[in-house]
PDB file of N, CA and C in Angstrom:
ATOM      1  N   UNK A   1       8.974 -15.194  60.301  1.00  0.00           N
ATOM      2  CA  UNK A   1       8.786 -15.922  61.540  1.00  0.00           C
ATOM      3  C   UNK A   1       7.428 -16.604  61.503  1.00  0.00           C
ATOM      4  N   UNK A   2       7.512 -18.069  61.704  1.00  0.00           N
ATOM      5  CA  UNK A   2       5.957 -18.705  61.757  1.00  0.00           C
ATOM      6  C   UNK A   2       5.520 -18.742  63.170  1.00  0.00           C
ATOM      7  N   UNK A   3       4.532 -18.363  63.920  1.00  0.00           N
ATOM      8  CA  UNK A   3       4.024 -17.834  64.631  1.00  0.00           C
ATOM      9  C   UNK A   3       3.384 -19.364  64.817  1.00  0.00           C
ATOM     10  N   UNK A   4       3.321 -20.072  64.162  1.00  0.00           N
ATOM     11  CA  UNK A   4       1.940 -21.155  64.059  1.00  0.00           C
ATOM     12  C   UNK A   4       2.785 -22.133  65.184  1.00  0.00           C
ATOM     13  N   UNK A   5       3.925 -22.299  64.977  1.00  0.00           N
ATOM     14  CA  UNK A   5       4.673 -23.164  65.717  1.00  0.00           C
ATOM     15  C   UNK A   5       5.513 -23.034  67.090  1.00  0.00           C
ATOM     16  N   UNK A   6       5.603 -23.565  68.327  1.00  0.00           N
ATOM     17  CA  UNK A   6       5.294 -23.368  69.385  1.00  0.00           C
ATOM     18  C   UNK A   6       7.051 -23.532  69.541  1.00  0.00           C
ATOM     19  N   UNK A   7       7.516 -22.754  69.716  1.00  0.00           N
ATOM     20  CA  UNK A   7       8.879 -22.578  69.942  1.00  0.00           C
ATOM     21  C   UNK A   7       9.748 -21.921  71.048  1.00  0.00           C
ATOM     22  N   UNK A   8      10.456 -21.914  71.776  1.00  0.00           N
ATOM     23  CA  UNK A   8      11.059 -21.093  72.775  1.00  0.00           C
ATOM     24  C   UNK A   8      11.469 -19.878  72.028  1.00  0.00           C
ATOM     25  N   UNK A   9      12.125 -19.499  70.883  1.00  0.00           N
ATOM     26  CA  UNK A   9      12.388 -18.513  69.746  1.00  0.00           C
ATOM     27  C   UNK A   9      10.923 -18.069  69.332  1.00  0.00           C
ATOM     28  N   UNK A  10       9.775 -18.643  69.348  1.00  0.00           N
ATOM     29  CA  UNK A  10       8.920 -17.765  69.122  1.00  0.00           C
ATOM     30  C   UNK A  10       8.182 -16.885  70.427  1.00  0.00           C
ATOM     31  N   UNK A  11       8.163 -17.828  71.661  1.00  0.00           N
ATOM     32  CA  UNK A  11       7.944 -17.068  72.778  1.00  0.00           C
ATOM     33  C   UNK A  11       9.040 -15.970  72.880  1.00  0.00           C
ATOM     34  N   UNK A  12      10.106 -16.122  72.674  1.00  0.00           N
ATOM     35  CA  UNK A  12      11.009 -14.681  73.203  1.00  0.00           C
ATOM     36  C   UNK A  12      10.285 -13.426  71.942  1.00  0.00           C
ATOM     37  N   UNK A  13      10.474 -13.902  70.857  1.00  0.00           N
ATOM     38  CA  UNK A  13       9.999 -12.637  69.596  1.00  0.00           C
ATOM     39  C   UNK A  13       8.795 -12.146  70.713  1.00  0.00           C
ATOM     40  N   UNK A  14       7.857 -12.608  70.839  1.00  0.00           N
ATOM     41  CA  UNK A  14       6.518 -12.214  71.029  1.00  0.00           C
ATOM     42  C   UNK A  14       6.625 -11.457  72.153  1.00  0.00           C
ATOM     43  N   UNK A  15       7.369 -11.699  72.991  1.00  0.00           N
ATOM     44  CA  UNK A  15       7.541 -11.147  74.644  1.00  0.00           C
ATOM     45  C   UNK A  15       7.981  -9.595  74.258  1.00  0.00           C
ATOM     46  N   UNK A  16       9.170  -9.603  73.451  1.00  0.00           N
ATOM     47  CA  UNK A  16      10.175  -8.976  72.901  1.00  0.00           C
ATOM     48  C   UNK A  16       9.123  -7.743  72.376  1.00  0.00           C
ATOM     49  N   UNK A  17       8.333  -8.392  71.049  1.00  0.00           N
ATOM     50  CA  UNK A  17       7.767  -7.113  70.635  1.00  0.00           C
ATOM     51  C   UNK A  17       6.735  -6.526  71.339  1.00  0.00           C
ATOM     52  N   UNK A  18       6.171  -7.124  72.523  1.00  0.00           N
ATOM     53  CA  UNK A  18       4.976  -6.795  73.001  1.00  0.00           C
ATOM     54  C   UNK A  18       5.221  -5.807  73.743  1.00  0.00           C
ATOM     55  N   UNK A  19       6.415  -6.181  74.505  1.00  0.00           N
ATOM     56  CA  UNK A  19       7.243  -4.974  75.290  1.00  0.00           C
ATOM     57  C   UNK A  19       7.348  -3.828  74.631  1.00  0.00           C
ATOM     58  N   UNK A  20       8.202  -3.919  73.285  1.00  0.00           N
ATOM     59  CA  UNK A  20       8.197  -2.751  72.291  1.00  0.00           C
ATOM     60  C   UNK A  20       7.010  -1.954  71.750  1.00  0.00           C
ATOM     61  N   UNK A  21       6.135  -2.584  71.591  1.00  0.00           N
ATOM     62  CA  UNK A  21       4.839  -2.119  71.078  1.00  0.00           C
ATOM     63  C   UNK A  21       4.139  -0.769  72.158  1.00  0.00           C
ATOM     64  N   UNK A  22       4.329  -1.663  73.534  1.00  0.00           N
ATOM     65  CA  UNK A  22       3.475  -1.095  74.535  1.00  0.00           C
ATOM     66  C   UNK A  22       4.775   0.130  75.151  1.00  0.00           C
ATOM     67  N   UNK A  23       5.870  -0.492  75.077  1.00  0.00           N
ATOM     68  CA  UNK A  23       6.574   1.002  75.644  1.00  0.00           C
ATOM     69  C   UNK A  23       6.358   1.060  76.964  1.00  0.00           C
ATOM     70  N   UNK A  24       6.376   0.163  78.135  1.00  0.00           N
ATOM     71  CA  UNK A  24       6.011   0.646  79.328  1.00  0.00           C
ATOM     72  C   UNK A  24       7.301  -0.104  79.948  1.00  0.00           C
ATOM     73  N   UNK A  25       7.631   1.364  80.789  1.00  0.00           N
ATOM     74  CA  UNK A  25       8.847   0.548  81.777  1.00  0.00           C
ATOM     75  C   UNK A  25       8.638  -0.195  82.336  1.00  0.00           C
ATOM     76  N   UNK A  26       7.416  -0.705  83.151  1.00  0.00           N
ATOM     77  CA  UNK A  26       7.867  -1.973  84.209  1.00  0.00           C
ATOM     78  C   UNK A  26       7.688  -3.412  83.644  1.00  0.00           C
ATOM     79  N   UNK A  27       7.655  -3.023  82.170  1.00  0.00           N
ATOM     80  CA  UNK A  27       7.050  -4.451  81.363  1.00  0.00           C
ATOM     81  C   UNK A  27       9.011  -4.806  81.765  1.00  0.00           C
ATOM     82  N   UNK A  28       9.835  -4.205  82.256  1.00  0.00           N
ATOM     83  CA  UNK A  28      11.102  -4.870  81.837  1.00  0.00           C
ATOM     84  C   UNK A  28      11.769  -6.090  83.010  1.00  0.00           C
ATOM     85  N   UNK A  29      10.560  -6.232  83.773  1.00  0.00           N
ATOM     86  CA  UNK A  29      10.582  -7.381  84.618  1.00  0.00           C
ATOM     87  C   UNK A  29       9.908  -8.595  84.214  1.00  0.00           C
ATOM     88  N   UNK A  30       9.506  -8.346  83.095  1.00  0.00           N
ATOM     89  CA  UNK A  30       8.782  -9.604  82.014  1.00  0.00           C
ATOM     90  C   UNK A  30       9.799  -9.704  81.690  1.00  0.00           C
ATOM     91  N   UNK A  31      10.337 -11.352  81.217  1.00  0.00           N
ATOM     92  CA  UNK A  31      11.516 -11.974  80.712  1.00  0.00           C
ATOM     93  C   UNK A  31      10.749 -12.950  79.596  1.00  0.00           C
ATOM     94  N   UNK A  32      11.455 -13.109  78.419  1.00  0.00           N
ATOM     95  CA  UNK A  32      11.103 -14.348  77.801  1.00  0.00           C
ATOM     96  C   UNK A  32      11.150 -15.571  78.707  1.00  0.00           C
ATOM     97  N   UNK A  33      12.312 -15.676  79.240  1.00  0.00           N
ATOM     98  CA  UNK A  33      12.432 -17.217  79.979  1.00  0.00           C
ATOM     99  C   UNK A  33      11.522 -16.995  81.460  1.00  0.00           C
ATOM    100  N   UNK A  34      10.820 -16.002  81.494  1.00  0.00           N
ATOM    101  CA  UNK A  34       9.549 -16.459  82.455  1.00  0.00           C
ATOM    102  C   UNK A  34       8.516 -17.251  81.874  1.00  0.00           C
ATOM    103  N   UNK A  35       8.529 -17.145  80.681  1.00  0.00           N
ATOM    104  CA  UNK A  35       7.308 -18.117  79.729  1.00  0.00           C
ATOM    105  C   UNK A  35       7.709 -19.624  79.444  1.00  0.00           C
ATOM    106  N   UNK A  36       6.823 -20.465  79.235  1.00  0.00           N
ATOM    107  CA  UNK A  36       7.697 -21.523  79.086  1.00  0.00           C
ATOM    108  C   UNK A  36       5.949 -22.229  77.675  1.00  0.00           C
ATOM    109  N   UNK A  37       6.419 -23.070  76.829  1.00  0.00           N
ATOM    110  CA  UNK A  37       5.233 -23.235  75.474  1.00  0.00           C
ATOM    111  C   UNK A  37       4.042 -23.615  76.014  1.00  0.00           C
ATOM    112  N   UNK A  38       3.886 -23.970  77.418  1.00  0.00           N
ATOM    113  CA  UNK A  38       2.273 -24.463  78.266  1.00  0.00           C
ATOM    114  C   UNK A  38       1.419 -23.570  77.538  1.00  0.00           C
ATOM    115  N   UNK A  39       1.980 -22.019  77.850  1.00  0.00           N
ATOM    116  CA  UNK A  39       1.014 -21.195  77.454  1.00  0.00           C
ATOM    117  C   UNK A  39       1.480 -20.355  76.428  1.00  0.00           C
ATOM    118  N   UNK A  40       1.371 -20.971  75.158  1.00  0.00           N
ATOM    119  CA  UNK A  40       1.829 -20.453  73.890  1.00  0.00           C
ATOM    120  C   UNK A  40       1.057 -19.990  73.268  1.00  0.00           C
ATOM    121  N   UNK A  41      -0.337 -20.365  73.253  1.00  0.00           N
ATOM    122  CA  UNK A  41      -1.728 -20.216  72.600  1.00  0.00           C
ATOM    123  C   UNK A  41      -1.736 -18.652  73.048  1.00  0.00           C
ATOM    124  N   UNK A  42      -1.828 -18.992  74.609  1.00  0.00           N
ATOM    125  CA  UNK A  42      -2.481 -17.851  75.013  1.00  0.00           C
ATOM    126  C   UNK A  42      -1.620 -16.604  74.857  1.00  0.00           C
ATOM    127  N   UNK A  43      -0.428 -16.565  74.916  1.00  0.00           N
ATOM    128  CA  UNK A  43       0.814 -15.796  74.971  1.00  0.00           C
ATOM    129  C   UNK A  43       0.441 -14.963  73.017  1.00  0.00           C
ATOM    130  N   UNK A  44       0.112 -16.031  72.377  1.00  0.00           N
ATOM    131  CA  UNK A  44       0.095 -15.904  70.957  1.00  0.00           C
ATOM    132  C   UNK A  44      -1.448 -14.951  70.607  1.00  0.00           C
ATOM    133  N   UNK A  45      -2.343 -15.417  71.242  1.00  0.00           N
ATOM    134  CA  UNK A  45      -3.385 -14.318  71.718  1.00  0.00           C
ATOM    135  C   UNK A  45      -3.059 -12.944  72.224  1.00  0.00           C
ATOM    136  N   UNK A  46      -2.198 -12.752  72.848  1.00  0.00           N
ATOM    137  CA  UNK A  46      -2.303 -11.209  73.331  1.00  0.00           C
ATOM    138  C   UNK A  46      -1.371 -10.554  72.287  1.00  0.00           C
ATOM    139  N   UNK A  47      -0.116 -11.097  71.995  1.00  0.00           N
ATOM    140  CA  UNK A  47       0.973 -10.607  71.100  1.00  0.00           C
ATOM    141  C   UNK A  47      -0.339 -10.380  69.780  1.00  0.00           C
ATOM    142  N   UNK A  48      -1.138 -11.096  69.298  1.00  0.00           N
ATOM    143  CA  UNK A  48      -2.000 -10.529  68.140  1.00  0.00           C
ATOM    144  C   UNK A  48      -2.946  -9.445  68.730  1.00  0.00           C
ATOM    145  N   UNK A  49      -3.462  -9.480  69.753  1.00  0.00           N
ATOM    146  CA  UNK A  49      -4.065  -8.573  70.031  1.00  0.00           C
ATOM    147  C   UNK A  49      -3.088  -6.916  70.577  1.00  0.00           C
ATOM    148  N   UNK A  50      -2.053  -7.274  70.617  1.00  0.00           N
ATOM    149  CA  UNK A  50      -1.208  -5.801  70.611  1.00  0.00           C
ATOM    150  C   UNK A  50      -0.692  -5.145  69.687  1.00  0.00           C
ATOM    151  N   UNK A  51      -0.638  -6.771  68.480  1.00  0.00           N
ATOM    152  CA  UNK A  51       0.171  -6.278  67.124  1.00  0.00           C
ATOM    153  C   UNK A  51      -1.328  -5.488  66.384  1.00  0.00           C
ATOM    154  N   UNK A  52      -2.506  -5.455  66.761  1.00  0.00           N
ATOM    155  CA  UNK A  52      -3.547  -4.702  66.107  1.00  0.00           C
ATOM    156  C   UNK A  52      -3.920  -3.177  65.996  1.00  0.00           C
ATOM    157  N   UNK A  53      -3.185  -3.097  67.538  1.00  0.00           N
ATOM    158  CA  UNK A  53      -3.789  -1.705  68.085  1.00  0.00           C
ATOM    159  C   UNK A  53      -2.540  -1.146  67.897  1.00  0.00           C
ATOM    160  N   UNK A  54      -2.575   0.644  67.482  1.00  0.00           N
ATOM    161  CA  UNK A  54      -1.570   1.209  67.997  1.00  0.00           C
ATOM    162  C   UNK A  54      -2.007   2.247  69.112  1.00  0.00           C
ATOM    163  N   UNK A  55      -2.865   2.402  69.828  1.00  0.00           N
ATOM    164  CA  UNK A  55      -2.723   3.072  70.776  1.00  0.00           C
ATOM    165  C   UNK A  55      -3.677   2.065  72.050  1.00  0.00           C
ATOM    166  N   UNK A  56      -3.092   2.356  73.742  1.00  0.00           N
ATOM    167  CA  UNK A  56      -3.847   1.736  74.173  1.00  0.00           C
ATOM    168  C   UNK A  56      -4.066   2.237  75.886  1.00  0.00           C
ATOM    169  N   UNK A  57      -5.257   2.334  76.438  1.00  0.00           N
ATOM    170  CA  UNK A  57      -5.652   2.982  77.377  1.00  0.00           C
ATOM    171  C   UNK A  57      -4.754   2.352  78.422  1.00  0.00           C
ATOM    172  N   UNK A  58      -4.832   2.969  79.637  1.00  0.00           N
ATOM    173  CA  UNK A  58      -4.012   2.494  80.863  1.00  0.00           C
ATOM    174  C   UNK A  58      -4.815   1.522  81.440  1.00  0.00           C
ATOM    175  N   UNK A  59      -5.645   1.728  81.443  1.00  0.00           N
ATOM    176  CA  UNK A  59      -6.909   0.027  81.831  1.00  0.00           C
ATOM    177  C   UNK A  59      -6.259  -0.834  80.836  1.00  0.00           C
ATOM    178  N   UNK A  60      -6.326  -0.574  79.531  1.00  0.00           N
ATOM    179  CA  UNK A  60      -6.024  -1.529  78.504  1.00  0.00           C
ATOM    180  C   UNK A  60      -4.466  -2.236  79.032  1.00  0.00           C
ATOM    181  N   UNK A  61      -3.750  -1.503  79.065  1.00  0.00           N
ATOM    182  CA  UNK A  61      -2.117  -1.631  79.047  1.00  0.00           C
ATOM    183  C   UNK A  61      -1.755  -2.372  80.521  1.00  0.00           C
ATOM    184  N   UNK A  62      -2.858  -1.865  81.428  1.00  0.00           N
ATOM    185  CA  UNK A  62      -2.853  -2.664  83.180  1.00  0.00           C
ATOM    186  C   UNK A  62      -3.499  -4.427  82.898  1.00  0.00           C
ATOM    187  N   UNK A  63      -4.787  -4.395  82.173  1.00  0.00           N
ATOM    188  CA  UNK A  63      -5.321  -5.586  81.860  1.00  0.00           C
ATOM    189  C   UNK A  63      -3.844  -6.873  81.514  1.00  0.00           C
ATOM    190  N   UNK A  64      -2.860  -5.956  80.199  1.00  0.00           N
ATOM    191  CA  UNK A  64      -2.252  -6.888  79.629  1.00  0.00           C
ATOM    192  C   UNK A  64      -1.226  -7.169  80.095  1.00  0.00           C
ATOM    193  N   UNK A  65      -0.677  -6.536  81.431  1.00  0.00           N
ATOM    194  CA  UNK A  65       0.429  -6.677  82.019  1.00  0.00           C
ATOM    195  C   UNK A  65      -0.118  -7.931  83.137  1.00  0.00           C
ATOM    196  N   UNK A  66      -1.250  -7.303  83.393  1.00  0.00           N
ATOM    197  CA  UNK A  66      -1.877  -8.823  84.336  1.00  0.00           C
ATOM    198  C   UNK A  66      -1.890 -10.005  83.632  1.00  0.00           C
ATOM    199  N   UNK A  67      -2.179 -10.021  82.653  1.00  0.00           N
ATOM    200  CA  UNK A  67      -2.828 -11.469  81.777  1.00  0.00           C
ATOM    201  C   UNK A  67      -1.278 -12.001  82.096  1.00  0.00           C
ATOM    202  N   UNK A  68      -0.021 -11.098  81.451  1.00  0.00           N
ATOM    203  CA  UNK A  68       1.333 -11.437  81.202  1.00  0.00           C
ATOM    204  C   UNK A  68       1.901 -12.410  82.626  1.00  0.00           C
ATOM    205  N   UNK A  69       1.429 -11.457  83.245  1.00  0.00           N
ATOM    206  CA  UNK A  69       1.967 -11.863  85.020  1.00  0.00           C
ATOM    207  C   UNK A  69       1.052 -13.353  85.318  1.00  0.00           C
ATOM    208  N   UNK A  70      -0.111 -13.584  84.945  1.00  0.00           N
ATOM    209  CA  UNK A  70      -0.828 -15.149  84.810  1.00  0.00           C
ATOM    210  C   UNK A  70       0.013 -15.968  84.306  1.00  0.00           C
ATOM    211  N   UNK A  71       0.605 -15.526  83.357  1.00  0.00           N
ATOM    212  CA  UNK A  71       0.702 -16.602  81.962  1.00  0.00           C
ATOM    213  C   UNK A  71       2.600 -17.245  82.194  1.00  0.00           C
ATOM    214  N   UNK A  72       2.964 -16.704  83.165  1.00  0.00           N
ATOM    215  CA  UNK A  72       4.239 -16.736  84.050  1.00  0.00           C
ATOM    216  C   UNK A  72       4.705 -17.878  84.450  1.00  0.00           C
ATOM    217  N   UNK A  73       5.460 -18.260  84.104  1.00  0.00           N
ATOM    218  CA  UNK A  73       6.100 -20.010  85.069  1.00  0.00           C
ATOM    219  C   UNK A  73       5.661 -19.804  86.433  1.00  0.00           C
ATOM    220  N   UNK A  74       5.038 -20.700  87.091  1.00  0.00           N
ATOM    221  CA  UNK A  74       5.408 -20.946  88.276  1.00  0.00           C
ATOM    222  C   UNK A  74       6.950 -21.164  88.622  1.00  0.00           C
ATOM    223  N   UNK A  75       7.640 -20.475  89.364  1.00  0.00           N
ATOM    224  CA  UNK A  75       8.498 -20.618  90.207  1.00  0.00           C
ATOM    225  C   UNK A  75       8.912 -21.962  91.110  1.00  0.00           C
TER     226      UNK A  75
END
């Protein structure tokens, strides 16, 4: 998967594993199709910063659910 390129298939992977990584139930109100490529950069920033760590504090894990909830289509 090239990561470099700004794709609707690469936003879902990233959503997908970030969820998996972190393991937290209420991440399951995060949807891929809440994201849309505006914010791909940034979306592509946190997915590297989760794919680094394997363990992560509840501050840590609250921070990234916020950033997620920013980075959200407007409605």
């Amino acid at each position: 998967m090239n990561l470099a390129e700004k794709s609707v298939e690469n936003v879902e992977y990233m959503i997908e594993q970030i969820k998996e990584k972190l393991r937290v139930l209420n991440f399951g109100a995060i949807k891929p199709s809440h994201f849309d490529e505006e914010m791909y950069e940034e979306l592509r920033d946190i997915y590297e910063l989760v794919m680094k760590k394997n363990t992560f504090s509840p501050n840590e894990m609250q921070a990234i659910a916020e950033e997620l909830g920013n980075l959200r289509k407007q409605q």
